[in-house]
Protein backbone atom coordinates (compact mmCIF):
# COMPACT_ATOMS: atom_id res chain seq x y z
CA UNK A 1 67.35 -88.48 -143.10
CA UNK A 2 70.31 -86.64 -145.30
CA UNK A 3 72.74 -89.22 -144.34
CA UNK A 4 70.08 -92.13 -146.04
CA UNK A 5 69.66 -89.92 -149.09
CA UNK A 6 73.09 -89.35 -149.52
CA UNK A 7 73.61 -93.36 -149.37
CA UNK A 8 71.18 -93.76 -151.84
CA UNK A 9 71.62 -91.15 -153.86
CA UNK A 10 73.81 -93.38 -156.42
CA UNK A 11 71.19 -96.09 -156.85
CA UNK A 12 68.27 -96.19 -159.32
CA UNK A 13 64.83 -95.22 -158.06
CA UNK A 14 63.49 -98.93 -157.11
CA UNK A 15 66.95 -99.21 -155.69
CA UNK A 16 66.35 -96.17 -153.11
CA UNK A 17 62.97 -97.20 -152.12
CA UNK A 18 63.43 -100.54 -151.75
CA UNK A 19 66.34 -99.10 -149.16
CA UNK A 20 63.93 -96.87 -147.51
CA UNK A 21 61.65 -99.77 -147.02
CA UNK A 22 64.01 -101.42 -145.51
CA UNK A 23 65.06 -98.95 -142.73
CA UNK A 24 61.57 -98.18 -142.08
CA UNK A 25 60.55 -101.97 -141.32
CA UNK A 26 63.52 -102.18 -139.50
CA UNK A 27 62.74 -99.36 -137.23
CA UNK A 28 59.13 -100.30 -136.91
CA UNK A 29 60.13 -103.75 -135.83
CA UNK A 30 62.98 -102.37 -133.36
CA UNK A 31 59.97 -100.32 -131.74
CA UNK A 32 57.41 -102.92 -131.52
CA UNK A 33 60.03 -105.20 -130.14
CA UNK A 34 60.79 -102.15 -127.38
CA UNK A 35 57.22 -101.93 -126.45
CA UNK A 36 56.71 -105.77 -126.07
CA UNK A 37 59.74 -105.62 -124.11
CA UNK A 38 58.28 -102.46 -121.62
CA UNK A 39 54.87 -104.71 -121.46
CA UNK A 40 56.71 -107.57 -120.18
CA UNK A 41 58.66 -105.42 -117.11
CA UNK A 42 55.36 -103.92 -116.87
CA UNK A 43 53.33 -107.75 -116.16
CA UNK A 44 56.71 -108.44 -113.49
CA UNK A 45 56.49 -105.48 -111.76
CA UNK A 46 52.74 -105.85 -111.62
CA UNK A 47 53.71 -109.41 -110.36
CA UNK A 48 51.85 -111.17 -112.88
CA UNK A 49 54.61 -112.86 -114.84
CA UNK A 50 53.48 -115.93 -114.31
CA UNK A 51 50.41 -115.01 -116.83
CA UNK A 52 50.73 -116.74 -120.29
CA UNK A 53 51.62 -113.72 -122.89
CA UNK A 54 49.22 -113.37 -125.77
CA UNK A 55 50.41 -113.23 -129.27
């Protein structure tokens, strides 16, 4: 977390926490991507890929 306050550490306030924002949807959507990902190996190794996935 330094290293991101250090980045924005020159920008106004909205400026920094629109940034955070930023990083933490991106992380949020890396990790629901990764477990969306581990439920689809799950389904094949289960041998039911031939299920339709649910959004």
């Amino acid at each position: 977390m330094n290293v991101l306050f250090e980045e924005v550490s020159g920008m106004s306030a909205s400026g920094a926490t629109a940034t955070s924002r930023a990083v933490a949807g991106n992380v949020r959507f890396k990790a629901v991507a990764e477990l969306a990902s581990m439920a689809d190996m799950g389904r094949k190794a289960d041998g039911f890929h031939d299920w339709p996935v649910r959004s």
